[in-house]
Protein backbone atom coordinates (compact mmCIF):
# COMPACT_ATOMS: atom_id res chain seq x y z
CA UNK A 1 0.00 0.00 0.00
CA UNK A 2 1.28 3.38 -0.84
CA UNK A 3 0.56 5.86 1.67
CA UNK A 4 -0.88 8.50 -0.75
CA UNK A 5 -3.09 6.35 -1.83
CA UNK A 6 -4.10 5.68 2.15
CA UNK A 7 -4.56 9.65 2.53
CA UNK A 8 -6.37 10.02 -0.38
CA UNK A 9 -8.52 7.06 0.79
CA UNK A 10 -8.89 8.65 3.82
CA UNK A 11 -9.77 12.17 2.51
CA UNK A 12 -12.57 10.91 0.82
CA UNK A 13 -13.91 9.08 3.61
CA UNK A 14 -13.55 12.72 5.84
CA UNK A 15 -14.41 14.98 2.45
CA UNK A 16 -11.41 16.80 2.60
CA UNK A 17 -11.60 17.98 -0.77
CA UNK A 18 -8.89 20.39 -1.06
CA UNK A 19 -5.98 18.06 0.11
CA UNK A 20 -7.54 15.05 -2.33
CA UNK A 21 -7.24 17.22 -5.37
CA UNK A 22 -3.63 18.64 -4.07
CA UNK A 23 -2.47 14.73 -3.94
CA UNK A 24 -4.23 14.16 -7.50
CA UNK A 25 -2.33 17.42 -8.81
CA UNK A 26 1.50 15.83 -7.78
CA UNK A 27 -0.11 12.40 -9.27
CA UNK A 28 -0.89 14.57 -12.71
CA UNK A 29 2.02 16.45 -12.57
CA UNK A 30 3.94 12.99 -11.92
CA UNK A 31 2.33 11.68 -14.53
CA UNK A 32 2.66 14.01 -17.20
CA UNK A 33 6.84 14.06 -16.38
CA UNK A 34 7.01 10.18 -16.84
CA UNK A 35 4.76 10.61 -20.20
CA UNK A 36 6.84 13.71 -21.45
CA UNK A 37 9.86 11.49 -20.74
CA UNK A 38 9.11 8.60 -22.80
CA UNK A 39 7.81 10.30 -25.85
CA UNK A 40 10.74 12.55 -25.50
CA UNK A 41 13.16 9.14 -25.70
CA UNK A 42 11.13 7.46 -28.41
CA UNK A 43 11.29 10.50 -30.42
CA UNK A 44 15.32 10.52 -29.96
CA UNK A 45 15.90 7.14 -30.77
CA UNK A 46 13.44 7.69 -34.12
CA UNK A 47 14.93 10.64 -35.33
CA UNK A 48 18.27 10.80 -33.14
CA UNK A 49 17.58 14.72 -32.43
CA UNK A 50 17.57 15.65 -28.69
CA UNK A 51 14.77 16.80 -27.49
CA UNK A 52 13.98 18.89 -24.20
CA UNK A 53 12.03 16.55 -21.86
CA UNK A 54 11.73 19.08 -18.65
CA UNK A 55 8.91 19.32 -16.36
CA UNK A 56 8.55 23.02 -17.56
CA UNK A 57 5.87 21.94 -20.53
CA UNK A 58 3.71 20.88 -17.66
CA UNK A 59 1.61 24.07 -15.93
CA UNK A 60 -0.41 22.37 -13.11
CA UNK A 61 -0.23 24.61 -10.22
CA UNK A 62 1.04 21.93 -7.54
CA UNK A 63 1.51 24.50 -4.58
CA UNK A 64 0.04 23.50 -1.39
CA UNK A 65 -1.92 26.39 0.88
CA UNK A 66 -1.16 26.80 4.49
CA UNK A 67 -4.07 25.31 5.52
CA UNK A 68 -3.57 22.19 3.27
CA UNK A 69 -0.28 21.76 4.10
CA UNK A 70 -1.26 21.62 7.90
CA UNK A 71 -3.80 19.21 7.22
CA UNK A 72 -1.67 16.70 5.22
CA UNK A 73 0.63 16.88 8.29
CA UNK A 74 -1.52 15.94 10.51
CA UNK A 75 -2.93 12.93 8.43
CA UNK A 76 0.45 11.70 8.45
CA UNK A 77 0.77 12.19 12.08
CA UNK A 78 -2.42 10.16 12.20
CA UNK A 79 -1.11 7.42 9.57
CA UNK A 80 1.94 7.02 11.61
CA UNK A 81 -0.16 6.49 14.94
CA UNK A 82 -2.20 3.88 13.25
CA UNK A 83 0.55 2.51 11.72
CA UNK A 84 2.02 1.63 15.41
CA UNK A 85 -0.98 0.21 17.02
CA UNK A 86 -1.95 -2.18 14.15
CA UNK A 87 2.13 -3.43 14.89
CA UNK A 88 1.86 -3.29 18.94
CA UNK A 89 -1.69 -4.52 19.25
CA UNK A 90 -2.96 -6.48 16.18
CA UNK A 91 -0.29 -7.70 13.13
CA UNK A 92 3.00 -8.74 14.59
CA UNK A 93 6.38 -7.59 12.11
CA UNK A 94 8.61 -10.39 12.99
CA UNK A 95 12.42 -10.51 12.08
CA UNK A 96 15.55 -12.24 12.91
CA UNK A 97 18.82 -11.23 13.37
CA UNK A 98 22.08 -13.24 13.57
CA UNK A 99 24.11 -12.35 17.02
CA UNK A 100 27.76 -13.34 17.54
CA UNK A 101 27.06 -13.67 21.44
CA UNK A 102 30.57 -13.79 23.49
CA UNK A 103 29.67 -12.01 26.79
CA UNK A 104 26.18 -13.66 27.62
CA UNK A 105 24.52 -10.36 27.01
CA UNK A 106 23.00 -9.33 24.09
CA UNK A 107 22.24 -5.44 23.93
CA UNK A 108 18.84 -4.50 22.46
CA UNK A 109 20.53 -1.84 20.30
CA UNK A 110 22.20 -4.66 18.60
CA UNK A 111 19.39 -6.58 17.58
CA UNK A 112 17.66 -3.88 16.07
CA UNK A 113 17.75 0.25 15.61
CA UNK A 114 13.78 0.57 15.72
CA UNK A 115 11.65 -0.29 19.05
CA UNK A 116 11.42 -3.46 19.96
CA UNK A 117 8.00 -4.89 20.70
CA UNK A 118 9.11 -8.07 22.12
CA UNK A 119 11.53 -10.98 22.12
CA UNK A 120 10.08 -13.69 20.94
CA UNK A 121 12.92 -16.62 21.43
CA UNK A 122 16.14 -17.05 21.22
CA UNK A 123 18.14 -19.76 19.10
CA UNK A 124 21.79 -21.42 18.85
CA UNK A 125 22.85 -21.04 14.87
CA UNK A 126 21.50 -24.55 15.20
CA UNK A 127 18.30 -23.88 15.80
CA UNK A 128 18.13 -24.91 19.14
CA UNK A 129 15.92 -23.11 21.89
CA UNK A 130 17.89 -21.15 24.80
CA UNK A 131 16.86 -19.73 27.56
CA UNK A 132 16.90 -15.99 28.31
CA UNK A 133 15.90 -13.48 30.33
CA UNK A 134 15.34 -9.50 29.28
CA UNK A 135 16.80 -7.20 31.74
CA UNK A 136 17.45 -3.39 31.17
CA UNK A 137 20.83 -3.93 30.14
CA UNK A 138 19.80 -6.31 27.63
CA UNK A 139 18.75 -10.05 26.61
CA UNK A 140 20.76 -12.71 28.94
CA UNK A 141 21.36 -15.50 27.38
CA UNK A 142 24.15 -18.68 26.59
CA UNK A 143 27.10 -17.31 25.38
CA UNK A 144 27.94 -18.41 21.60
CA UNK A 145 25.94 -17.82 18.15
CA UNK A 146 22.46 -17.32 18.21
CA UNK A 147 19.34 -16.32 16.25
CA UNK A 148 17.29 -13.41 17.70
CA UNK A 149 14.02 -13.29 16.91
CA UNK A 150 11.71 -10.09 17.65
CA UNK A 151 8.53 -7.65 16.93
CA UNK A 152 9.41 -4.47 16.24
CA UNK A 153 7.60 -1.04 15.33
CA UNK A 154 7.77 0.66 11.98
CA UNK A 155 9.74 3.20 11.12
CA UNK A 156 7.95 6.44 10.49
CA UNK A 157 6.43 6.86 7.31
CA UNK A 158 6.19 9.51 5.14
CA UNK A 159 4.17 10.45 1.53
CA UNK A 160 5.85 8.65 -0.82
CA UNK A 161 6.89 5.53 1.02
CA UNK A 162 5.07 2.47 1.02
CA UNK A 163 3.51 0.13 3.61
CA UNK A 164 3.76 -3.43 2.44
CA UNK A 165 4.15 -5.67 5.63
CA UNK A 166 0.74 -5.75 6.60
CA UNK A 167 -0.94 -8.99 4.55
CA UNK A 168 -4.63 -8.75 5.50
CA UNK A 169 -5.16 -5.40 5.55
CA UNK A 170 -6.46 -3.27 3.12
CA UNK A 171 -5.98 0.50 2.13
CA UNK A 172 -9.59 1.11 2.76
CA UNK A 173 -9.23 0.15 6.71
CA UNK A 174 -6.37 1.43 7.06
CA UNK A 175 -7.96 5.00 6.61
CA UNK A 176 -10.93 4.62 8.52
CA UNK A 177 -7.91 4.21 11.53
CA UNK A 178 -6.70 7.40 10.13
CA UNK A 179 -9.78 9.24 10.15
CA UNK A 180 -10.19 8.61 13.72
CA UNK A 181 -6.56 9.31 14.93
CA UNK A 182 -7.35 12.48 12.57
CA UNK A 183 -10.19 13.47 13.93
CA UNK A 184 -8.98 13.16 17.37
CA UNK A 185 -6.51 15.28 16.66
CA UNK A 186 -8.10 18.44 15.27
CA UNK A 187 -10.35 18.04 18.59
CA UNK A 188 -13.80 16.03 17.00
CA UNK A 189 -14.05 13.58 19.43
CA UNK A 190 -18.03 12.49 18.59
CA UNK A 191 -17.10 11.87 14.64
CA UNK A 192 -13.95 9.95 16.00
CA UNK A 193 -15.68 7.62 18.29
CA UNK A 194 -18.27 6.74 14.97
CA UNK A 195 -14.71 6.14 12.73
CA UNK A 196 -12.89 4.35 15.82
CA UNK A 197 -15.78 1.68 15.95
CA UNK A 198 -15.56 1.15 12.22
CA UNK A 199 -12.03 0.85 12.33
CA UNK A 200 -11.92 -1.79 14.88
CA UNK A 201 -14.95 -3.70 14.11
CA UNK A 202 -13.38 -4.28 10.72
CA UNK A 203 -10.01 -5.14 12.62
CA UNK A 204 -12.34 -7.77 14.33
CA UNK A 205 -13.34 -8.91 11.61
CA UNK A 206 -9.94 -9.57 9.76
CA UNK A 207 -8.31 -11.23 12.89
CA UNK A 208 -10.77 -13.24 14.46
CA UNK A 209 -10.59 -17.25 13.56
CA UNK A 210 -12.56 -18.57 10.48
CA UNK A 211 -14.81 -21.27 11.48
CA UNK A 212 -14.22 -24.78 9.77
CA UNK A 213 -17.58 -25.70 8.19
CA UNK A 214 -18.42 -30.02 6.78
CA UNK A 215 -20.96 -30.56 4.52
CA UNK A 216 -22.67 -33.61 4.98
CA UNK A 217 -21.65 -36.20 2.30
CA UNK A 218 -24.34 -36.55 -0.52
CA UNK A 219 -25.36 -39.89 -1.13
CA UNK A 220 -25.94 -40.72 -4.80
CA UNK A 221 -28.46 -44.12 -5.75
């Protein structure tokens, strides 16, 4: 998922018309540069003239006002806040990291730079299970080569990065958890309650366990 295409998601939802057709503008002018580009190369290789290609034949206005600026900050504020309670609370990010252990202590810094959730278990680089305990110096633990494996919390995000470790989840809920952190933020408390129950019944209904059904078996004389 890109996250324009969350915040545009989400501005629709809210009616937030003049950031939507800001984001359309840079996905126009955007566009129109990649276009410009490749007719400008095919026409080189045709005729082998060179041809100016610059963004300057495009004239949409792509300046953002003050008060559209603000608000696309704040969605992203909102994004990012979403983004770290879907990893803390509902959809694990899980990695593993290779540790050359010689003190017994492994330092949380050197299993990862972002903020660790939790440590899930710990591994010999044979895949055997060792026992550790987390203490605020770091992970104790045997003393040799070992496999680290953790949760972590994304990275902040920003307009033209992506969001791609998230499997179930679609763009669509995804903004209705932005609209409430959103709304909650510009002081709408009522309208973010109605978005925050949307947001997490839909949550609910991603996560919870799909019941097996049988059919009976059809008998055939």
């Amino acid at each position: 998922m890109l996250v324009k295409d969350i915040i545009k998601t989400t501005c629709k939802v809210l009616e937030l018309a003049d950031v939507l057709e800001y984001l359309e503008s840079l996905d126009n002018l955007e566009q129109g540069t990649i276009t410009a580009s490749q007719d400008g190369a095919s026409t080189n290789a045709s005729t082998g003239n060179s041809t100016d290609t610059s963004a300057s034949d495009t004239s949409t206005d792509t300046t953002a006002s003050s008060d559209v600026t603000e608000t696309l900050d704040r969605l992203l504020v909102a994004l990012n806040l979403v983004n770290n309670t879907l990893a803390s609370q509902y959809f694990e990010i899980n990695s593993c990291k290779k540790i050359s252990n010689t003190s017994g202590v492994i330092k949380y810094s050197s299993v990862s730079s972002s903020n660790i959730v939790d440590i899930k278990k710990v591994c010999s680089d044979t895949d055997v299970t060792q026992k550790f305990t987390l203490l605020s110096d770091g992970i104790h633990t045997s003393a040799g080569n070992c496999k680290v494996y953790y949760t972590y919390l994304p990275e902040e995000v920003g307009i033209s990065d992506s969001i791609d470790y998230y499997l179930k989840l679609s763009e669509t809920t995804f903004a209705f958890g932005v609209a409430c952190e959103y709304l909650f933020l510009i002081g709408d408390i009522e309208n973010a309650s109605v978005w925050d129950k949307r947001f997490k019944d839909t949550l609910f209904a991603i996560s919870r366990p799909r019941r097996n059904f049988s059919l009976p078996v059809e008998e055939w004389y």
